[in-house]
C-alpha atoms as a PDB file:
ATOM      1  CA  UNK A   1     128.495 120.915  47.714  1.00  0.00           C
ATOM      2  CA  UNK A   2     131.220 118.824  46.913  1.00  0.00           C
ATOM      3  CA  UNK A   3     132.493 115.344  48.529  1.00  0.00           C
ATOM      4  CA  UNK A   4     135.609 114.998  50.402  1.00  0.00           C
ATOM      5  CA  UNK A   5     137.712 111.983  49.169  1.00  0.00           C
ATOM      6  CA  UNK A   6     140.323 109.896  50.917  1.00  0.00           C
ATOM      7  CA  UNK A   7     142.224 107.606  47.873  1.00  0.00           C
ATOM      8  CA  UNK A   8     142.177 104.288  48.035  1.00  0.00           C
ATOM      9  CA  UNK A   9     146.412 104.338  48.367  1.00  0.00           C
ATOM     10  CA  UNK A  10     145.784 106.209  51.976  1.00  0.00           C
ATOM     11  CA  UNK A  11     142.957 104.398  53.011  1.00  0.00           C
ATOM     12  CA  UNK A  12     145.205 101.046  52.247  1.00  0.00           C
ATOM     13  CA  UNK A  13     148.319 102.223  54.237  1.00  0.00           C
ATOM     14  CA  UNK A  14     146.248 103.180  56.720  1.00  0.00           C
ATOM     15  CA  UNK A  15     144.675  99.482  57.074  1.00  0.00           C
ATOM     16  CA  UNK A  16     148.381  97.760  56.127  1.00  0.00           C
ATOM     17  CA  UNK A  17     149.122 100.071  59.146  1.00  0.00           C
ATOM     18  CA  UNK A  18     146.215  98.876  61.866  1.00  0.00           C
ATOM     19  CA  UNK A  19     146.513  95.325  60.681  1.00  0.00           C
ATOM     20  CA  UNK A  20     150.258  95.096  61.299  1.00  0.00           C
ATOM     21  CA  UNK A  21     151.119  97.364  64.224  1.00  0.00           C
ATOM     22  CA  UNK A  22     147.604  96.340  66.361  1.00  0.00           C
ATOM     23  CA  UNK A  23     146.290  93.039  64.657  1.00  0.00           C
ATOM     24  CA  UNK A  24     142.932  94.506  63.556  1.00  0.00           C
ATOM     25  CA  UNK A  25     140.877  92.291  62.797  1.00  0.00           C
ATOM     26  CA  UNK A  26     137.740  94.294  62.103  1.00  0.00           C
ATOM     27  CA  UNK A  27     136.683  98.265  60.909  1.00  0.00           C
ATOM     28  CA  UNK A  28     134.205 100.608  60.569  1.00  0.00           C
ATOM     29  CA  UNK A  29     134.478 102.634  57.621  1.00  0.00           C
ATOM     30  CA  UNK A  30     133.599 106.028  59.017  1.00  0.00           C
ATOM     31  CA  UNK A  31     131.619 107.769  56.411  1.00  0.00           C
ATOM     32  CA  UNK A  32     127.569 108.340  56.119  1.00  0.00           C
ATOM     33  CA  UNK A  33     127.561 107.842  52.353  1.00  0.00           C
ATOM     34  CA  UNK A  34     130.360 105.312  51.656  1.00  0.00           C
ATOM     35  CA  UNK A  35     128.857 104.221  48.192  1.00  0.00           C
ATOM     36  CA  UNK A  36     128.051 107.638  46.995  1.00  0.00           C
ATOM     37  CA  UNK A  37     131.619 107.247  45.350  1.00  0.00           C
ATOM     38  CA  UNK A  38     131.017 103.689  43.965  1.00  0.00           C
ATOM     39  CA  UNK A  39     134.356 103.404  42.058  1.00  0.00           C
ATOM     40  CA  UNK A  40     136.398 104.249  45.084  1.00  0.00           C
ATOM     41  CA  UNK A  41     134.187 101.107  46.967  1.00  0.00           C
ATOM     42  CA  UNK A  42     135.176  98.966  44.096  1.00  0.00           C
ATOM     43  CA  UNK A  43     139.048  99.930  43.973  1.00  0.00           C
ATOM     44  CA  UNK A  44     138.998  99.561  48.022  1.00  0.00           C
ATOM     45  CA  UNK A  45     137.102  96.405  47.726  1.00  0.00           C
ATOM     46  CA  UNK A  46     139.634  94.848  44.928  1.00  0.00           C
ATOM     47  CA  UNK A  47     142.960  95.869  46.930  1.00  0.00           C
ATOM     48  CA  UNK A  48     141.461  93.923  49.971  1.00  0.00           C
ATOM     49  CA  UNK A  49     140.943  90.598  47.823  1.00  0.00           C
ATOM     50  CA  UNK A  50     144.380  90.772  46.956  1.00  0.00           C
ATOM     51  CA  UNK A  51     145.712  90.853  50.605  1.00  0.00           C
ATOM     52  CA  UNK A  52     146.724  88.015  52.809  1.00  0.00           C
ATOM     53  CA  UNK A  53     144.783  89.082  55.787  1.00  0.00           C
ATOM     54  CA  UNK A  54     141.267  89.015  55.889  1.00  0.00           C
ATOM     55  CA  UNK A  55     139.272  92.176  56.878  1.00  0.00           C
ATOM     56  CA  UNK A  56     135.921  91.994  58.237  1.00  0.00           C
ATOM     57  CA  UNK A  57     134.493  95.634  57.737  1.00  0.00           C
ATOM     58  CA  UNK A  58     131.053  97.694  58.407  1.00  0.00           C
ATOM     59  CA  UNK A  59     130.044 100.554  57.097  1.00  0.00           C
ATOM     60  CA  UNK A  60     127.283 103.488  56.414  1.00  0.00           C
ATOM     61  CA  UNK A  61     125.299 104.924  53.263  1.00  0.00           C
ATOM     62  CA  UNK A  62     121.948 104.889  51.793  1.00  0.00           C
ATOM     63  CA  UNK A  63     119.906 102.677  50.360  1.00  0.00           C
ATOM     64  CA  UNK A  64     119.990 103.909  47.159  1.00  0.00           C
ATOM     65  CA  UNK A  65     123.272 103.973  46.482  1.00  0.00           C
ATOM     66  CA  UNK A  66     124.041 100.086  46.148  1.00  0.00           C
ATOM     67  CA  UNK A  67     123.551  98.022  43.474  1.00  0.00           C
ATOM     68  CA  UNK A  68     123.401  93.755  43.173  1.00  0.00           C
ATOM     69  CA  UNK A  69     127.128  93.704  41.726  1.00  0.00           C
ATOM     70  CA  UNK A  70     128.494  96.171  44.064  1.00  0.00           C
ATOM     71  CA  UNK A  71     127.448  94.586  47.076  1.00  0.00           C
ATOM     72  CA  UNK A  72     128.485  91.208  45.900  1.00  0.00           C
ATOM     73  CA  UNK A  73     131.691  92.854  45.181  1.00  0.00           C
ATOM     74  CA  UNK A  74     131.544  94.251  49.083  1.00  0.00           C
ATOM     75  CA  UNK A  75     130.388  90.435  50.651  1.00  0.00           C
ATOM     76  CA  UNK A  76     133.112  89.120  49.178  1.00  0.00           C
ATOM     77  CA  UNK A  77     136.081  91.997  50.467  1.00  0.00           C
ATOM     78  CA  UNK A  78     134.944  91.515  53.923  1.00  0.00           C
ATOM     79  CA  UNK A  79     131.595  93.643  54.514  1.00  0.00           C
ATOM     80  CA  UNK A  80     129.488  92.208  57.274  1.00  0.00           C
ATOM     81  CA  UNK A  81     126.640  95.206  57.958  1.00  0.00           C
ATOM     82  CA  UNK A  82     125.963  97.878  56.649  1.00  0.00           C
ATOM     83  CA  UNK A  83     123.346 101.034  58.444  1.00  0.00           C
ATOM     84  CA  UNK A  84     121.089 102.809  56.700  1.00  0.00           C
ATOM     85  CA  UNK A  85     119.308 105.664  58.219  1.00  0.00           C
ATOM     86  CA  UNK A  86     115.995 105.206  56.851  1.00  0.00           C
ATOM     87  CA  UNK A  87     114.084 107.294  59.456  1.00  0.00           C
ATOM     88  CA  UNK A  88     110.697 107.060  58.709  1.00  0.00           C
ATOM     89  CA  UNK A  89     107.718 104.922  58.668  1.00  0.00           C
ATOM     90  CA  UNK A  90     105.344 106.891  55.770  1.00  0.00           C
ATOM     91  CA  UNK A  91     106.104 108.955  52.519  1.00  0.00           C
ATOM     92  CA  UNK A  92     104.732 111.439  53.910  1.00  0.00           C
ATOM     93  CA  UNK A  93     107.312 111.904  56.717  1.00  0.00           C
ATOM     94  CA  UNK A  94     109.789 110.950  54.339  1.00  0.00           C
ATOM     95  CA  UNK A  95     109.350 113.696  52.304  1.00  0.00           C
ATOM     96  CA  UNK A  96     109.431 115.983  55.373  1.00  0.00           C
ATOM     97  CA  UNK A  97     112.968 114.786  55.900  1.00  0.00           C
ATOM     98  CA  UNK A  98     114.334 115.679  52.543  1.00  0.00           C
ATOM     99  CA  UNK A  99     115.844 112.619  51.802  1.00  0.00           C
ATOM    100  CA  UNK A 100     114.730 112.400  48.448  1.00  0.00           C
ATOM    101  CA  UNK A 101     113.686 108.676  48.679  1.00  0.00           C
ATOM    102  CA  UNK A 102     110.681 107.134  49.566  1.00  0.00           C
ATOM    103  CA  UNK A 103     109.641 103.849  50.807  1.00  0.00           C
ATOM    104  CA  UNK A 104     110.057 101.888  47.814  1.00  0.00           C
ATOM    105  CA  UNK A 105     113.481 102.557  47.212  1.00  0.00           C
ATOM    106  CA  UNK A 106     114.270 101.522  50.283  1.00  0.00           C
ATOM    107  CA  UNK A 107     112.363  98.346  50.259  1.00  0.00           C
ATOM    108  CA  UNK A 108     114.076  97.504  47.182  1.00  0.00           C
ATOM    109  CA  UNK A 109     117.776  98.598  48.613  1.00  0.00           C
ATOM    110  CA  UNK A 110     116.914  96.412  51.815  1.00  0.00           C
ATOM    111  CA  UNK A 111     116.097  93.156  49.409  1.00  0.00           C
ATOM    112  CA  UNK A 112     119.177  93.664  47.465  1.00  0.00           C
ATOM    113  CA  UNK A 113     121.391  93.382  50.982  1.00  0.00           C
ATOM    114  CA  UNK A 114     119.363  90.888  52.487  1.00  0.00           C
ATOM    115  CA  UNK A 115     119.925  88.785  49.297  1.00  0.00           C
ATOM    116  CA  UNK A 116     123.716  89.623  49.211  1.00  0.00           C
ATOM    117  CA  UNK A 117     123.934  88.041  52.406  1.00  0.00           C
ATOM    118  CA  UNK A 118     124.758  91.109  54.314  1.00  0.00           C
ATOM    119  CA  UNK A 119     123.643  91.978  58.036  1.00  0.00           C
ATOM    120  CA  UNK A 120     121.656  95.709  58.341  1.00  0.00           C
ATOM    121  CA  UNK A 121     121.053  98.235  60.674  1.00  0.00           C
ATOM    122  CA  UNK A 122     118.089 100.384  60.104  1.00  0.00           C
ATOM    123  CA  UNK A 123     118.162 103.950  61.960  1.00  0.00           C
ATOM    124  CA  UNK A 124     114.252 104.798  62.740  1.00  0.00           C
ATOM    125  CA  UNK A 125     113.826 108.377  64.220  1.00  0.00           C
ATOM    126  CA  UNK A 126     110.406 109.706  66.358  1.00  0.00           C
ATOM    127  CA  UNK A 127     109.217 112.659  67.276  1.00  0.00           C
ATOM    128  CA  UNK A 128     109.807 115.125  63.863  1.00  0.00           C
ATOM    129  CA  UNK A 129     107.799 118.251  64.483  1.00  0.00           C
ATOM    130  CA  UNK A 130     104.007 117.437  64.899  1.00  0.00           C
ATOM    131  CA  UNK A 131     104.494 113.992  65.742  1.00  0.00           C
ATOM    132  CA  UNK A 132     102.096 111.739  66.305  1.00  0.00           C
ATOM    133  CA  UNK A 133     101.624 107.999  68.463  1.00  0.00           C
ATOM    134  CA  UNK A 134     100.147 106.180  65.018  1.00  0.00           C
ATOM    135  CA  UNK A 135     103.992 108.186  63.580  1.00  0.00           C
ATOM    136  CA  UNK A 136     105.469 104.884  65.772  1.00  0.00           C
ATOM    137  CA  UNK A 137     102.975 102.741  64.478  1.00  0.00           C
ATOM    138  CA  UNK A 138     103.791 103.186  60.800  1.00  0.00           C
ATOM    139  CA  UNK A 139     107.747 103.123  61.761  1.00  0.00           C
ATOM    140  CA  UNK A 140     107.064  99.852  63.696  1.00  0.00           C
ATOM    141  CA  UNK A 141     105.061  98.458  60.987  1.00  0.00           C
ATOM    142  CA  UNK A 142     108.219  99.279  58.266  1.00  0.00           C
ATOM    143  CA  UNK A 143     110.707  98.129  60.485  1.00  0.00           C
ATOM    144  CA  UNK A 144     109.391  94.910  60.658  1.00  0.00           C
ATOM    145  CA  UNK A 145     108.322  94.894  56.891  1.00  0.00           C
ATOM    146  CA  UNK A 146     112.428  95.769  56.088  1.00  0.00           C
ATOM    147  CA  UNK A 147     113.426  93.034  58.719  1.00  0.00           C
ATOM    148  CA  UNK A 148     116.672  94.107  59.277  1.00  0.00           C
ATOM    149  CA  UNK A 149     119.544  92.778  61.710  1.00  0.00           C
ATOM    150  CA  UNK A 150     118.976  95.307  63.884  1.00  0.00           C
ATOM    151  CA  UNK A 151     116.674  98.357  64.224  1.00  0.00           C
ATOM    152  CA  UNK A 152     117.416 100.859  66.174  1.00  0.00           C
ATOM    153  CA  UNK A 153     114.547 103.551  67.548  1.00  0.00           C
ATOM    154  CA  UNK A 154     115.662 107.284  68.495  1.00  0.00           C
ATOM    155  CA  UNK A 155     113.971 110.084  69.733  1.00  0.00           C
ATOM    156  CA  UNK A 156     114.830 113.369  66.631  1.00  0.00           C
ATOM    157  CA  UNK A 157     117.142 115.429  68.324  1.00  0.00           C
ATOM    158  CA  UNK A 158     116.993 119.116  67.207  1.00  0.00           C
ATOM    159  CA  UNK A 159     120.863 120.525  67.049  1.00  0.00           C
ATOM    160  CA  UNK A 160     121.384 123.684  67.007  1.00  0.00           C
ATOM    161  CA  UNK A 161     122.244 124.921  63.598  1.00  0.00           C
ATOM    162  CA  UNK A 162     120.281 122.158  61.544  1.00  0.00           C
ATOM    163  CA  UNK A 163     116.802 122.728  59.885  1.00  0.00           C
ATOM    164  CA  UNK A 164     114.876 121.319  62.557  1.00  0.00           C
ATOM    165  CA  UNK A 165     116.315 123.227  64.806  1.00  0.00           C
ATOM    166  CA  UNK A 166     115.404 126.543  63.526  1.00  0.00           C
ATOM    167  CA  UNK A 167     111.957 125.055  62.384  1.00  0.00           C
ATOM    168  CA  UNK A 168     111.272 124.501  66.247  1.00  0.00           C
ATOM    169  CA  UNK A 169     112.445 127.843  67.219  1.00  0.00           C
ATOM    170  CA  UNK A 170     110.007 129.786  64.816  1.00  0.00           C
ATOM    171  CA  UNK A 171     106.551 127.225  65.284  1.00  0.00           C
ATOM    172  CA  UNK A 172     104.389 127.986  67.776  1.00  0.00           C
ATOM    173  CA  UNK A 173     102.942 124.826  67.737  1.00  0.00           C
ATOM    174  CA  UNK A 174     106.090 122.846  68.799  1.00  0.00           C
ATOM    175  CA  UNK A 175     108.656 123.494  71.329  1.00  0.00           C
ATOM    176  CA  UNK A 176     112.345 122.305  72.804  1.00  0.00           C
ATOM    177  CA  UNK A 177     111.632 119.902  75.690  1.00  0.00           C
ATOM    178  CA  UNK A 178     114.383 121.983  77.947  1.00  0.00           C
ATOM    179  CA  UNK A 179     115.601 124.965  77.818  1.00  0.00           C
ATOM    180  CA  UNK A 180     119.658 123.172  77.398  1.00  0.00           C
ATOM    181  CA  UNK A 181     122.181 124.183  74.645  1.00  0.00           C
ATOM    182  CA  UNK A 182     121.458 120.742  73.236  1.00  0.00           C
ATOM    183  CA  UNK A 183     117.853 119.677  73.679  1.00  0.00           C
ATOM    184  CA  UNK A 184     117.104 116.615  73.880  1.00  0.00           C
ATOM    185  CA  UNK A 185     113.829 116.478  72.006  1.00  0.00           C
ATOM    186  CA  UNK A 186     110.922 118.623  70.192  1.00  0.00           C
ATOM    187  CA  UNK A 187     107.858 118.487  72.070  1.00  0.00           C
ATOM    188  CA  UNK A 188     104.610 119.081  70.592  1.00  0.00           C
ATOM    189  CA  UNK A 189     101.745 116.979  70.713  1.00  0.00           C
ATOM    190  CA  UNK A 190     103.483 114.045  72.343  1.00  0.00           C
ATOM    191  CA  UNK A 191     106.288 115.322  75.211  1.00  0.00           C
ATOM    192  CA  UNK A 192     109.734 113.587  75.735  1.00  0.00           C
ATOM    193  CA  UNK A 193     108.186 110.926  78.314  1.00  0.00           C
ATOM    194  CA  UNK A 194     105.768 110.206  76.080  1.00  0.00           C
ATOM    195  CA  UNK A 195     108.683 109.820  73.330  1.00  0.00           C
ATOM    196  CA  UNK A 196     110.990 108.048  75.054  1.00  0.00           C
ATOM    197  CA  UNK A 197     108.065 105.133  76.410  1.00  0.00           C
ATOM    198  CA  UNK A 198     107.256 104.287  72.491  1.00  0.00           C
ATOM    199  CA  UNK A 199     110.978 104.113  71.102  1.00  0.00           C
ATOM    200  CA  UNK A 200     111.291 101.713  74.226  1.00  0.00           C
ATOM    201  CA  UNK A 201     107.942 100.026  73.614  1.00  0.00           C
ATOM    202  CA  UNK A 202     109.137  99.723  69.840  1.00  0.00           C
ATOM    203  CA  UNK A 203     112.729  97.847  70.769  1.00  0.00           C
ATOM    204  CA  UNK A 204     110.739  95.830  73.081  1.00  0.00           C
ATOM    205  CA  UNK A 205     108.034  94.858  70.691  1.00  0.00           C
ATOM    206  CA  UNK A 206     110.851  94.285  67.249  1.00  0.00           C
ATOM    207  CA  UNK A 207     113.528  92.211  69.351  1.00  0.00           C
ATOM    208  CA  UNK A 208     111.309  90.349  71.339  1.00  0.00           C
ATOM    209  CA  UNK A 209     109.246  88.761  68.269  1.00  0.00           C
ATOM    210  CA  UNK A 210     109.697  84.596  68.265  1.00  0.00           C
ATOM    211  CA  UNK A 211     110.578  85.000  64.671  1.00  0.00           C
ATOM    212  CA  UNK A 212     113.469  87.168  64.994  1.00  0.00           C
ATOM    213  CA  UNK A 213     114.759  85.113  67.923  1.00  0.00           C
ATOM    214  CA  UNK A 214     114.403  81.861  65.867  1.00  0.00           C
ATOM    215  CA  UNK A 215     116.344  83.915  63.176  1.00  0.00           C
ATOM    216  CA  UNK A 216     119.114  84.399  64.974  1.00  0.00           C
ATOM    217  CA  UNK A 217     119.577  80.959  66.341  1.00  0.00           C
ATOM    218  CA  UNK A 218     119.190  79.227  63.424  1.00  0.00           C
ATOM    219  CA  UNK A 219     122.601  80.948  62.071  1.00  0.00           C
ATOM    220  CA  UNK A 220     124.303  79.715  65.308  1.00  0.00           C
ATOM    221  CA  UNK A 221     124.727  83.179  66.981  1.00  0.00           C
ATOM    222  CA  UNK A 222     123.817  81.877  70.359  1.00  0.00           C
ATOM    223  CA  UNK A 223     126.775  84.054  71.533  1.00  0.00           C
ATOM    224  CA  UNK A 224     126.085  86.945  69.910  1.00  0.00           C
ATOM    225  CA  UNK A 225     122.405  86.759  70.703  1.00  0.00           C
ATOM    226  CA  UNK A 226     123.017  86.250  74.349  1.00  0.00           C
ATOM    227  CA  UNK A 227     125.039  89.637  74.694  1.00  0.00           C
ATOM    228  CA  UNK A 228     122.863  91.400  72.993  1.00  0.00           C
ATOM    229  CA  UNK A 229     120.338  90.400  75.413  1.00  0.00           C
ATOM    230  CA  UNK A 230     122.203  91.470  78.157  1.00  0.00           C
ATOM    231  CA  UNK A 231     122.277  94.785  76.717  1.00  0.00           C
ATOM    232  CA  UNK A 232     118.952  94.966  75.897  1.00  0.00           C
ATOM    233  CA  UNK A 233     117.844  94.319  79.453  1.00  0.00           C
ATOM    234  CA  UNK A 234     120.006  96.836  80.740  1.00  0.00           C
ATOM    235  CA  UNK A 235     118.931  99.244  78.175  1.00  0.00           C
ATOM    236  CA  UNK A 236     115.086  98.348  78.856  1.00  0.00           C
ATOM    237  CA  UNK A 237     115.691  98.575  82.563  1.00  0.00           C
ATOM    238  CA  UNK A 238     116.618 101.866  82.898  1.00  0.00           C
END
């Protein structure tokens, strides 16, 4: 399968376009594997050096496509965070996902941003066919081994189509936790409640540690830490 590419000459009259008709300050480069074409980063990053408006940008890929010089390169053109989905908590789930990485590599990709000096959000998905509560224990443990910006919990969602959909369709052992177009979970040994209390339990338990509070203020995002507070409550709440 081949990747779809937008040149760097589109992608720049497209910013020269949002900067100077709207004032954008900031973007998200929508794309799940941004790096996975590293010389088209690099070209994007040098052209946005060379304007006179600065760009504060975001984006997605994986862990193990970045490199020291690259994200240097992408610090200094404007990148503030970058997600990762890393999704799971063990090897052994890992390999389950077919990712084709395993812990390791992402520790390693995670020290290489963190010493870049760029913010991270870590994806973290429960409830994979078979799931299990110590599943959220060794997810929990990981996320706060990776320490990233943020970490973000979700319940696996099987879409029709995808693998895990048609693995849930033809295993006895698991089923869809409605009977919807879209449902919202796989049930097996633990249901959706059950799902949905330790994803909340987890964003409870990661954003409410005194370290990662002290974090935070010690960079002066009193601000920033306050709204995300008041989002978090409201989250937590309902």
């Amino acid at each position: 399968v081949g990747v779809r590419r937008k040149s760097v000459p589109k992608l720049a009259a497209e910013i020269e376009h949002a900067v100077k008709n709207f004032g954008v300050k900031t973007a998200y480069f929508i794309d799940l594997e941004l790096t996975v074409l590293k010389k088209q980063v690099v070209e994007l990053c040098e052209w946005l050096l060379q304007q006179p408006f600065r760009l504060d940008w975001c984006c997605q890929t994986r862990v193990d496509l970045v490199d020291p010089d690259l994200l240097a390169l992408m610090k200094r053109a404007g990148c503030r965070l970058i997600h990762f989905g890393v999704e799971a908590g063990s090897d052994e789930v890992l390999a389950w996902t077919n990712k084709k990485i395993n812990m390791a590599q992402i520790e390693e990709g995670m020290r290489m941003v963190q010493a870049a000096g760029i913010e991270s959000a870590c994806f973290f998905i429960l409830g994979f066919p078979g799931a299990q509560k110590t599943d959220m224990d060794d997810i929990y443990r990981f996320a706060r081994q990776l320490n990233p910006t943020y970490a973000l919990f979700h319940v696996a969602a099987p879409y029709p189509g995808t693998a895990l959909y048609e693995q849930v369709k033809n295993d006895p052992n698991v089923r869809f936790s409605d009977g919807s177009l879209f449902p919202e979970a796989v049930e097996g040994p633990l249901d959706v409640k059950e799902l949905k209390r330790l994803t909340r339990s987890a964003y409870l338990r990661y954003y409410t540690r005194p370290s990662y509070l002290l974090a935070r203020l010690a960079k002066g995002e009193v601000r920033a830490l306050w709204n995300q507070a008041s989002l978090f409550w409201q989250f937590v709440r309902t």
